[in-house]
Protein backbone atom coordinates (compact mmCIF):
# COMPACT_ATOMS: atom_id res chain seq x y z
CA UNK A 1 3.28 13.85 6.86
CA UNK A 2 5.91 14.71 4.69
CA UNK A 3 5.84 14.11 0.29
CA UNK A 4 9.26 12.11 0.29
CA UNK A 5 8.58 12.03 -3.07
CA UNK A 6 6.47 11.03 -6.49
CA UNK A 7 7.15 8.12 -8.52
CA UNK A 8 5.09 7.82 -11.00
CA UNK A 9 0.98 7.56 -9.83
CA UNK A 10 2.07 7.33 -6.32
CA UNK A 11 3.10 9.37 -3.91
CA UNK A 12 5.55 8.16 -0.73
CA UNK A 13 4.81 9.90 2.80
CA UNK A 14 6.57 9.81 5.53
CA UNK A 15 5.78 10.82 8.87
CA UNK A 16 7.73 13.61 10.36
CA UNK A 17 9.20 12.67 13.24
CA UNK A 18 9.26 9.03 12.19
CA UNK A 19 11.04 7.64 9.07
CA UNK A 20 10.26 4.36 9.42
CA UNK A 21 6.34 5.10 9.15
CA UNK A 22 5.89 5.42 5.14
CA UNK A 23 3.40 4.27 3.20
CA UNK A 24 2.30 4.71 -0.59
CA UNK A 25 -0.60 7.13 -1.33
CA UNK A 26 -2.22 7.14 -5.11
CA UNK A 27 -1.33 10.80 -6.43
CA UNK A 28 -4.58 11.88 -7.21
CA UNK A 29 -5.70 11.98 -3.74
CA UNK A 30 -2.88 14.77 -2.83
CA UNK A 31 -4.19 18.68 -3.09
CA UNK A 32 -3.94 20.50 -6.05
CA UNK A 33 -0.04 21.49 -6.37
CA UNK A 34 1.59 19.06 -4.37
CA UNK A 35 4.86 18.46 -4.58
CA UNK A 36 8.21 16.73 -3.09
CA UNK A 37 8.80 18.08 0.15
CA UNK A 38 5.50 19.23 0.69
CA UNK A 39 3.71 18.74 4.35
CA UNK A 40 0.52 17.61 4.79
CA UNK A 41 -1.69 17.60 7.38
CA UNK A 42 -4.06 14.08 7.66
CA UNK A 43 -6.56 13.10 10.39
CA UNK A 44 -7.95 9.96 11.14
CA UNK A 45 -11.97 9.83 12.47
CA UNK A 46 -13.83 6.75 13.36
CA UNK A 47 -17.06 6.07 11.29
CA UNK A 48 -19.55 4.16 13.54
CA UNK A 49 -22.69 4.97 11.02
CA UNK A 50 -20.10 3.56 8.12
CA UNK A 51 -19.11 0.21 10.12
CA UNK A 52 -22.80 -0.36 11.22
CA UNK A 53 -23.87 0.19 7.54
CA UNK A 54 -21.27 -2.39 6.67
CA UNK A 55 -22.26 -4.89 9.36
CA UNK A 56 -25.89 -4.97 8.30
CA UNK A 57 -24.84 -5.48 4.66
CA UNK A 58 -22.38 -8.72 5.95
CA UNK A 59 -25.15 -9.55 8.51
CA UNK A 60 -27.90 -9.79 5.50
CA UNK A 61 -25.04 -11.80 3.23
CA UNK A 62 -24.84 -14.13 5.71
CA UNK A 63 -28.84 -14.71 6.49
CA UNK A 64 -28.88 -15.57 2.43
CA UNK A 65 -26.11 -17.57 2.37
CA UNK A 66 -28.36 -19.75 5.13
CA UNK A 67 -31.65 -19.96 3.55
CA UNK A 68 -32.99 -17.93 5.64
């Protein structure tokens, strides 16, 4: 990812060898320093303990919402 640039709180990115792909990223989650221009490296890693944690909590919502 690429900083296209800041405006204001928010930072655009842009992937590198795709333009098109931008998207709007809050500034304070950029490293220290970062400016225009900058690259960035980002991963994305699926959280099954996360989603399971989350499906309990809607599963348990749902068994109130009952009566049960």
């Amino acid at each position: 990812m690429i900083i296209d640039r800041i405006e204001g709180d928010l930072a655009v990115l842009v992937l590198y060898d795709d333009e098109r792909v931008k998207f709007n990223l809050p500034v304070r989650y950029l490293p220290e320093g970062a400016r225009d221009g900058d690259h960035l490296q980002m991963s994305f890693v699926k959280d099954e303990l996360s989603r399971e944690t989350e499906k309990k909590r809607i599963d348990n919502l749902l068994e109130e919402l009952k009566g049960r």
